[in-house]
PDB file of N, CA and C in Angstrom:
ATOM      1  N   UNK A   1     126.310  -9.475 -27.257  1.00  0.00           N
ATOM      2  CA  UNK A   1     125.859  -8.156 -26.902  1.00  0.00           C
ATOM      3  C   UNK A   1     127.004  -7.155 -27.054  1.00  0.00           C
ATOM      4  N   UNK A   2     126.967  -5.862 -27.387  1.00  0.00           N
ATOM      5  CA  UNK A   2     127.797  -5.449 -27.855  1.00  0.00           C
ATOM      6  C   UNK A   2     128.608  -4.476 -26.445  1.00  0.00           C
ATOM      7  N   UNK A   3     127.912  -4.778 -25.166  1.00  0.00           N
ATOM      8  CA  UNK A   3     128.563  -4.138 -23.888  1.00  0.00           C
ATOM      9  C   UNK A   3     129.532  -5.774 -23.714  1.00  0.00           C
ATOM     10  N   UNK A   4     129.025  -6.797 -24.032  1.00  0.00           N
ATOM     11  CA  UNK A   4     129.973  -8.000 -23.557  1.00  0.00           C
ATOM     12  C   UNK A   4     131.198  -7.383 -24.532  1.00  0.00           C
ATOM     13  N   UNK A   5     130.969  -7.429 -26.002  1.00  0.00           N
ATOM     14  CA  UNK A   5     131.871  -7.372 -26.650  1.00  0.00           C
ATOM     15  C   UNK A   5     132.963  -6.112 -25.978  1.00  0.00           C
ATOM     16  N   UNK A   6     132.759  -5.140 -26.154  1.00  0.00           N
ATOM     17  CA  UNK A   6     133.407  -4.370 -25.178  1.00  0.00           C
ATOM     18  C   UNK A   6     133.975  -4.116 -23.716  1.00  0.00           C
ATOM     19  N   UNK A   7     133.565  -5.166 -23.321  1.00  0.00           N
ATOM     20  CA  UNK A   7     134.372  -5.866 -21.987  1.00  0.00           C
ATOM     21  C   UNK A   7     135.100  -6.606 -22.066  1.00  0.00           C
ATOM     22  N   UNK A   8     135.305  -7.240 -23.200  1.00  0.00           N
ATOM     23  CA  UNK A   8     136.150  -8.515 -23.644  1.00  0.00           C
ATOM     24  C   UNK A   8     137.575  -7.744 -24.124  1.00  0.00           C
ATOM     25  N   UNK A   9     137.148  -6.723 -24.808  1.00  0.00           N
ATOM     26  CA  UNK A   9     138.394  -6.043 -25.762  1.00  0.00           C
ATOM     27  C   UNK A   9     138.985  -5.212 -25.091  1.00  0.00           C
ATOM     28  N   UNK A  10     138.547  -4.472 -23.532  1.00  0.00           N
ATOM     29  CA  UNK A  10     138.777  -3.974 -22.254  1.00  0.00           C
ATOM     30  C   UNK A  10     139.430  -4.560 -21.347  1.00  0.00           C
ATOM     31  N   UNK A  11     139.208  -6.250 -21.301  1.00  0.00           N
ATOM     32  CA  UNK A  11     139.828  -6.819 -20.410  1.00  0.00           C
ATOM     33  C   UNK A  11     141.233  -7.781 -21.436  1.00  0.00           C
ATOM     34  N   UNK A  12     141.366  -7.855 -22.274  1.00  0.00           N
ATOM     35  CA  UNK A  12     142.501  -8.366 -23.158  1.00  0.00           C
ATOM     36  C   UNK A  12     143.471  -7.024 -23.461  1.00  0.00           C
ATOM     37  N   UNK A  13     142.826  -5.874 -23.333  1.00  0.00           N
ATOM     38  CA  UNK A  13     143.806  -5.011 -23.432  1.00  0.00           C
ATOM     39  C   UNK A  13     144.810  -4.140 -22.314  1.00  0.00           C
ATOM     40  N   UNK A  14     143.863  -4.736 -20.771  1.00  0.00           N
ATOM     41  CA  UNK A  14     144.543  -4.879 -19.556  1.00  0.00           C
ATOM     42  C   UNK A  14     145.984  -6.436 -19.860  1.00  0.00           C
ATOM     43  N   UNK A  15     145.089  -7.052 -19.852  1.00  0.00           N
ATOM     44  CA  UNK A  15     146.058  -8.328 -20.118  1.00  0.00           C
ATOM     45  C   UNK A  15     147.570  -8.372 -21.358  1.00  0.00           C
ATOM     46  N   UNK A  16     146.897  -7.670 -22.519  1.00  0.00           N
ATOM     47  CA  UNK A  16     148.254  -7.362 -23.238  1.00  0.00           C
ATOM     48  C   UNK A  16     148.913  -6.464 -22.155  1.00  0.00           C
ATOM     49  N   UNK A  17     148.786  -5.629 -22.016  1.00  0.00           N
ATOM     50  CA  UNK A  17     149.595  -4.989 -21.032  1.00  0.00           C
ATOM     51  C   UNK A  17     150.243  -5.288 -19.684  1.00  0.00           C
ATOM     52  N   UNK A  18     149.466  -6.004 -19.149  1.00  0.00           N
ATOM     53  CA  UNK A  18     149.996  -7.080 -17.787  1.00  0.00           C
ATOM     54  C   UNK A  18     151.332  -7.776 -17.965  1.00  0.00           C
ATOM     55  N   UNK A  19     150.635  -8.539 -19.051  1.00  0.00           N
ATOM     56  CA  UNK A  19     151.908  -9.721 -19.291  1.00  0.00           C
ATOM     57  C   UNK A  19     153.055  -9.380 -19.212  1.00  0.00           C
ATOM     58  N   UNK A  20     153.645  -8.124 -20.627  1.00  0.00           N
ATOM     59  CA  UNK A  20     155.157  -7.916 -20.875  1.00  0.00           C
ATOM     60  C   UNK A  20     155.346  -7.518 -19.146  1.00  0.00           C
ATOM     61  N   UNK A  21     154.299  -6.744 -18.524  1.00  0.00           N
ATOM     62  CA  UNK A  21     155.176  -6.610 -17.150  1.00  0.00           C
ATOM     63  C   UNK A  21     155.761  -7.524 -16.388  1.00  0.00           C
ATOM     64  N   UNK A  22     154.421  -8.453 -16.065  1.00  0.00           N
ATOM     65  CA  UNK A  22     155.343  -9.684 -15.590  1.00  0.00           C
ATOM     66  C   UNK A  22     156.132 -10.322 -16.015  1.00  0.00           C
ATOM     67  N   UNK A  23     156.599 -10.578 -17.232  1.00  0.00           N
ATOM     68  CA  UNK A  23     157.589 -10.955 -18.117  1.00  0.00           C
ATOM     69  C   UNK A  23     159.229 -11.153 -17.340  1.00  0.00           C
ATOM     70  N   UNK A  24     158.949  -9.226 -17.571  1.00  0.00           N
ATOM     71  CA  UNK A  24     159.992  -8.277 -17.294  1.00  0.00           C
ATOM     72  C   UNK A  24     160.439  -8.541 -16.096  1.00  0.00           C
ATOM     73  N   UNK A  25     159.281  -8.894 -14.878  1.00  0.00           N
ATOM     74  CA  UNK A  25     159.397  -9.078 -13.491  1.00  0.00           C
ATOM     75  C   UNK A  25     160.225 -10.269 -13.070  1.00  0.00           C
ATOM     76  N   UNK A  26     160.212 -11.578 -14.024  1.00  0.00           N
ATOM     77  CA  UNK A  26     160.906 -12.803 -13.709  1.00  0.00           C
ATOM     78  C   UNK A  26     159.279 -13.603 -12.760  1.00  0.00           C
ATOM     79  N   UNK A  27     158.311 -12.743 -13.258  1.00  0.00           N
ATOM     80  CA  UNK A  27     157.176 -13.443 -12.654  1.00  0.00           C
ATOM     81  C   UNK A  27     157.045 -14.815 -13.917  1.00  0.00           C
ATOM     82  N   UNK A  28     156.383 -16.080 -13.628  1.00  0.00           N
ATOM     83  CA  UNK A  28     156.197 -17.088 -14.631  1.00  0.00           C
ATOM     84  C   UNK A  28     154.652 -17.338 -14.328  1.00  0.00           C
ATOM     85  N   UNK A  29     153.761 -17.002 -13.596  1.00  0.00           N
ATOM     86  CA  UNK A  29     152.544 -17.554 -13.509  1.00  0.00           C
ATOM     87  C   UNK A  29     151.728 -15.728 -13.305  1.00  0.00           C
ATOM     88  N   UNK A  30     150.415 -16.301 -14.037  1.00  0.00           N
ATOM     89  CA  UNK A  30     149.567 -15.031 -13.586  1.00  0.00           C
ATOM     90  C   UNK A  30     148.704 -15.672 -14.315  1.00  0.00           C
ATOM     91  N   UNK A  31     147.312 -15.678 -13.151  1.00  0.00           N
ATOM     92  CA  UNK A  31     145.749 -16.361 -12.845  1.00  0.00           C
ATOM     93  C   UNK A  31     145.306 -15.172 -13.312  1.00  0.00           C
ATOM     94  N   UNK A  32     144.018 -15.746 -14.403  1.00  0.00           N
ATOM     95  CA  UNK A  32     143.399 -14.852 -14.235  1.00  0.00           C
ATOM     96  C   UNK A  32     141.981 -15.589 -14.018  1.00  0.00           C
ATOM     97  N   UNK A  33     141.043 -14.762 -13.203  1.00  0.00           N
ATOM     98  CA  UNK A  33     139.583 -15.624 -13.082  1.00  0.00           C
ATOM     99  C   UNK A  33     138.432 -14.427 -13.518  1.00  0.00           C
ATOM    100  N   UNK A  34     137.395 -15.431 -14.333  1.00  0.00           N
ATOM    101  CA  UNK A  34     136.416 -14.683 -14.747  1.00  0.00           C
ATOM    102  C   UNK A  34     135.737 -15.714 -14.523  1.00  0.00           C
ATOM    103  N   UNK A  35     134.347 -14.464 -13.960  1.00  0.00           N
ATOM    104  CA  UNK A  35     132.901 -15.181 -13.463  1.00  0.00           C
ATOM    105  C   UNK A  35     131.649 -14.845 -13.577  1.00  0.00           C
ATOM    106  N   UNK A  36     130.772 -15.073 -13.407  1.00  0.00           N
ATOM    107  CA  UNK A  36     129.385 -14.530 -13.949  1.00  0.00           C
ATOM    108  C   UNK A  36     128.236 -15.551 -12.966  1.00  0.00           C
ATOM    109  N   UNK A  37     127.682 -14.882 -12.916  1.00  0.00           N
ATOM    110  CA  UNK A  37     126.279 -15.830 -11.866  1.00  0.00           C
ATOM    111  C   UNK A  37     125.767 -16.950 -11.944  1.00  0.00           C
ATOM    112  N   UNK A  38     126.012 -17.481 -13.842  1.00  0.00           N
ATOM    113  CA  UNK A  38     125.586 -19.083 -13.975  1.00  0.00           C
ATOM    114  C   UNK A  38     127.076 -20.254 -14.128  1.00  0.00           C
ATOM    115  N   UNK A  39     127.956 -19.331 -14.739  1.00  0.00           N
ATOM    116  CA  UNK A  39     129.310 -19.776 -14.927  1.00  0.00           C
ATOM    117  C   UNK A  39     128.867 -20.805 -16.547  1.00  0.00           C
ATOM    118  N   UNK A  40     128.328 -20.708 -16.801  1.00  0.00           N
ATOM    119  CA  UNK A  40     128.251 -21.296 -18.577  1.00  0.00           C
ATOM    120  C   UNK A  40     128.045 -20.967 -19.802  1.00  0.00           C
ATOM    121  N   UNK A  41     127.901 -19.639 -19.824  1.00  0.00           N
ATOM    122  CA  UNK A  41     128.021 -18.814 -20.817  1.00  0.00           C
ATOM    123  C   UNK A  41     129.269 -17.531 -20.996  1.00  0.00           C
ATOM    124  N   UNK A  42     128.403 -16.125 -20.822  1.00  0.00           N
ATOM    125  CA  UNK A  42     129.801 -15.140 -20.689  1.00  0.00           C
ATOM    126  C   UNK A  42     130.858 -15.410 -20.133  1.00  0.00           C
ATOM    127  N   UNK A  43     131.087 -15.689 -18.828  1.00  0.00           N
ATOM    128  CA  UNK A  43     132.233 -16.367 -18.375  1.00  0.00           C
ATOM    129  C   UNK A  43     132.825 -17.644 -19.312  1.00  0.00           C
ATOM    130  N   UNK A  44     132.053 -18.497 -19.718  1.00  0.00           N
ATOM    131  CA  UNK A  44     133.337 -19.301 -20.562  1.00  0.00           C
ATOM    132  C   UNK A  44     133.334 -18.550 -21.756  1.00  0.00           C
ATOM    133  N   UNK A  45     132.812 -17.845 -22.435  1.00  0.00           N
ATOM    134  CA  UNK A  45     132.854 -17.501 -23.432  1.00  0.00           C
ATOM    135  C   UNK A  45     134.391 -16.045 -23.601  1.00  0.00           C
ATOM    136  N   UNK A  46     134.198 -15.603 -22.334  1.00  0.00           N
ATOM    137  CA  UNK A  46     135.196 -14.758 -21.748  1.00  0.00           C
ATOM    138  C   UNK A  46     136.768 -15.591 -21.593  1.00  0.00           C
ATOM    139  N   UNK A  47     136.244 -16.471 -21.264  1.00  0.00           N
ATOM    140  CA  UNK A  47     137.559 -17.354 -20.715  1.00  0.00           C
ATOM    141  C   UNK A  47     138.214 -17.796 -22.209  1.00  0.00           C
ATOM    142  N   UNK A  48     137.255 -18.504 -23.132  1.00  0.00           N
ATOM    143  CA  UNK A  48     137.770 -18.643 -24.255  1.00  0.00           C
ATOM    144  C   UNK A  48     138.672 -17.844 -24.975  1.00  0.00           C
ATOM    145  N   UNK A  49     137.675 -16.785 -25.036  1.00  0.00           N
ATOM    146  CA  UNK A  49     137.921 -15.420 -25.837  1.00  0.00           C
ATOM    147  C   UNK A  49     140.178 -15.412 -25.491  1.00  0.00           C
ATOM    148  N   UNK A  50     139.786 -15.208 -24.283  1.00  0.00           N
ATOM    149  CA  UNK A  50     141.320 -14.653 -23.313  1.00  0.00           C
ATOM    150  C   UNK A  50     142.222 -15.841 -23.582  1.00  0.00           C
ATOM    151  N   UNK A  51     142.139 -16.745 -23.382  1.00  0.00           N
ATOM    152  CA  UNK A  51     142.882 -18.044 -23.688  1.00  0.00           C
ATOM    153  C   UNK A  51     143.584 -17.877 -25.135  1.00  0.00           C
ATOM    154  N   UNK A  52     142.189 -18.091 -26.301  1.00  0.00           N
ATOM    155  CA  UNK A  52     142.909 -17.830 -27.680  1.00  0.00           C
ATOM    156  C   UNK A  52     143.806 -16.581 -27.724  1.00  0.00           C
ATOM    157  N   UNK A  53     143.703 -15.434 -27.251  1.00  0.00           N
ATOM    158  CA  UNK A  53     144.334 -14.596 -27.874  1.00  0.00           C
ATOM    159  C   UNK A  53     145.955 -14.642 -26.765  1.00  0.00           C
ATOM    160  N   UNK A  54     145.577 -14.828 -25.598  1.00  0.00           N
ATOM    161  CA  UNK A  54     146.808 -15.016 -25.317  1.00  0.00           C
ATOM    162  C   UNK A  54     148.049 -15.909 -25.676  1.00  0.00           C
ATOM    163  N   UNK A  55     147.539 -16.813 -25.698  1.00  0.00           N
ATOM    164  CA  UNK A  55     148.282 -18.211 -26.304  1.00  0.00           C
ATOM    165  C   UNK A  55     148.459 -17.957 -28.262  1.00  0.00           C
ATOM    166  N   UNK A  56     147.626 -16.807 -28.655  1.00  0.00           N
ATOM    167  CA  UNK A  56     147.833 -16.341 -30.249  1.00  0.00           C
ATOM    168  C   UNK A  56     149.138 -15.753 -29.787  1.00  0.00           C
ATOM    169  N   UNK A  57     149.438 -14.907 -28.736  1.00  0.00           N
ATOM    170  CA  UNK A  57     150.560 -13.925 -28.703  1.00  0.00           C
ATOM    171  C   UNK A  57     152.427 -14.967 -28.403  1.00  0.00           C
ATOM    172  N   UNK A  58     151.537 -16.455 -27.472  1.00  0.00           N
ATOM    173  CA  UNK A  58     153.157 -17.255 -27.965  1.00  0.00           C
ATOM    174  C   UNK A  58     152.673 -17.569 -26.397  1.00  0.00           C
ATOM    175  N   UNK A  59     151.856 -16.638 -25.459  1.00  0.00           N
ATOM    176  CA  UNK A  59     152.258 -17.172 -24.072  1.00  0.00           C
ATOM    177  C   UNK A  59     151.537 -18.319 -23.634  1.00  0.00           C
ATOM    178  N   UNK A  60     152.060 -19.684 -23.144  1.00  0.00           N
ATOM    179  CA  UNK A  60     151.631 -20.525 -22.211  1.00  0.00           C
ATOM    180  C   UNK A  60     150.395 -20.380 -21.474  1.00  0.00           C
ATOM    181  N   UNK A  61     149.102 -20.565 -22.052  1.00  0.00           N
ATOM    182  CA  UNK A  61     147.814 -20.827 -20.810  1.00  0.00           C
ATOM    183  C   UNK A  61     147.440 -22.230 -20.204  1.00  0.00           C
ATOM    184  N   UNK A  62     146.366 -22.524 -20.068  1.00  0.00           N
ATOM    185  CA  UNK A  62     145.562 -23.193 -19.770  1.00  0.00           C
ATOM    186  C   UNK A  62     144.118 -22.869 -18.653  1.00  0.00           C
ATOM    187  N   UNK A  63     143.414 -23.498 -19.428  1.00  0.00           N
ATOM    188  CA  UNK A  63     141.806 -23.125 -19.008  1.00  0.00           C
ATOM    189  C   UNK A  63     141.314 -23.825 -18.167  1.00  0.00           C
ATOM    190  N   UNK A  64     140.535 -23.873 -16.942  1.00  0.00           N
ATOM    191  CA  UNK A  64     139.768 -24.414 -16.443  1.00  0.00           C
ATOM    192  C   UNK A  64     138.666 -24.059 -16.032  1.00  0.00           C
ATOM    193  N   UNK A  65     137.188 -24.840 -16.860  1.00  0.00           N
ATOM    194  CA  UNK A  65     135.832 -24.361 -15.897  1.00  0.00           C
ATOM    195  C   UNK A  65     135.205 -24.699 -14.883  1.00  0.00           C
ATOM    196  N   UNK A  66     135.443 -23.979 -14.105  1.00  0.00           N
ATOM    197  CA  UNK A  66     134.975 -24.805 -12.529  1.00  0.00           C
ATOM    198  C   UNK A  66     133.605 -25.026 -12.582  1.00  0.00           C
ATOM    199  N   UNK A  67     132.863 -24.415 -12.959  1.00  0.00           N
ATOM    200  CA  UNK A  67     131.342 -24.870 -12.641  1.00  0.00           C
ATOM    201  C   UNK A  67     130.544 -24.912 -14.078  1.00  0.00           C
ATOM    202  N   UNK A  68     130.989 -25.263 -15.006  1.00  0.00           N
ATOM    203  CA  UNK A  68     130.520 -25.292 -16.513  1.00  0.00           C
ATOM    204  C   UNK A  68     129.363 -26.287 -16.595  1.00  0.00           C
ATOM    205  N   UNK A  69     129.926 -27.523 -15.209  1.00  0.00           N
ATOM    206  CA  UNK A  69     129.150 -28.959 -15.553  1.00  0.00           C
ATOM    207  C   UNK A  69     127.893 -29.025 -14.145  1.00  0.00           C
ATOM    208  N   UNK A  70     127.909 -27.727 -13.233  1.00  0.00           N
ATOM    209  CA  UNK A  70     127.178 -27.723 -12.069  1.00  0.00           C
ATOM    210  C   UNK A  70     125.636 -27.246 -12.786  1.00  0.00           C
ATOM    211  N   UNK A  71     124.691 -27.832 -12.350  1.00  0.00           N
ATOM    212  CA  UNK A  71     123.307 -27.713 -12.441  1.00  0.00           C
ATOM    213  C   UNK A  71     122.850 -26.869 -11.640  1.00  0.00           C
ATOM    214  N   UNK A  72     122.495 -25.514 -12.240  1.00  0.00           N
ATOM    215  CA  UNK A  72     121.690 -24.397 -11.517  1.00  0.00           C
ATOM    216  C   UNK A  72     120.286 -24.313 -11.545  1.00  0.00           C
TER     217      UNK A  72
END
């Protein structure tokens, strides 16, 4: 949908910007959580999205879906 798509490129462009701060800060960890009402679609698809491009830029992630495998 093209309002998801534009939330995605809204919230990675908070995140490019986050990072070098914490960088700068001597911070080494920063969570980020995204969620949605079923947790198996937009949200992982969100989570994906953020993962690749961060980890494209060199920085250290890792993903976890908490409720990807829960039956709604």
């Amino acid at each position: 949908f093209p309002q998801s798509n534009e939330l995605a490129y809204k919230l990675i462009d908070l995140i490019d910007c986050a990072l070098p701060l914490y960088r700068n800060e001597g911070k080494t960890n920063l969570v980020i959580a995204i969620g949605c009402t079923g947790g198996k679609h937009r949200s992982v698809a969100f989570t994906e999205k953020i993962y690749n491009h961060v980890t494209s830029k060199g920085f250290k992630a890792s993903v976890y879906h908490r409720d990807i495998k829960k039956d709604r």
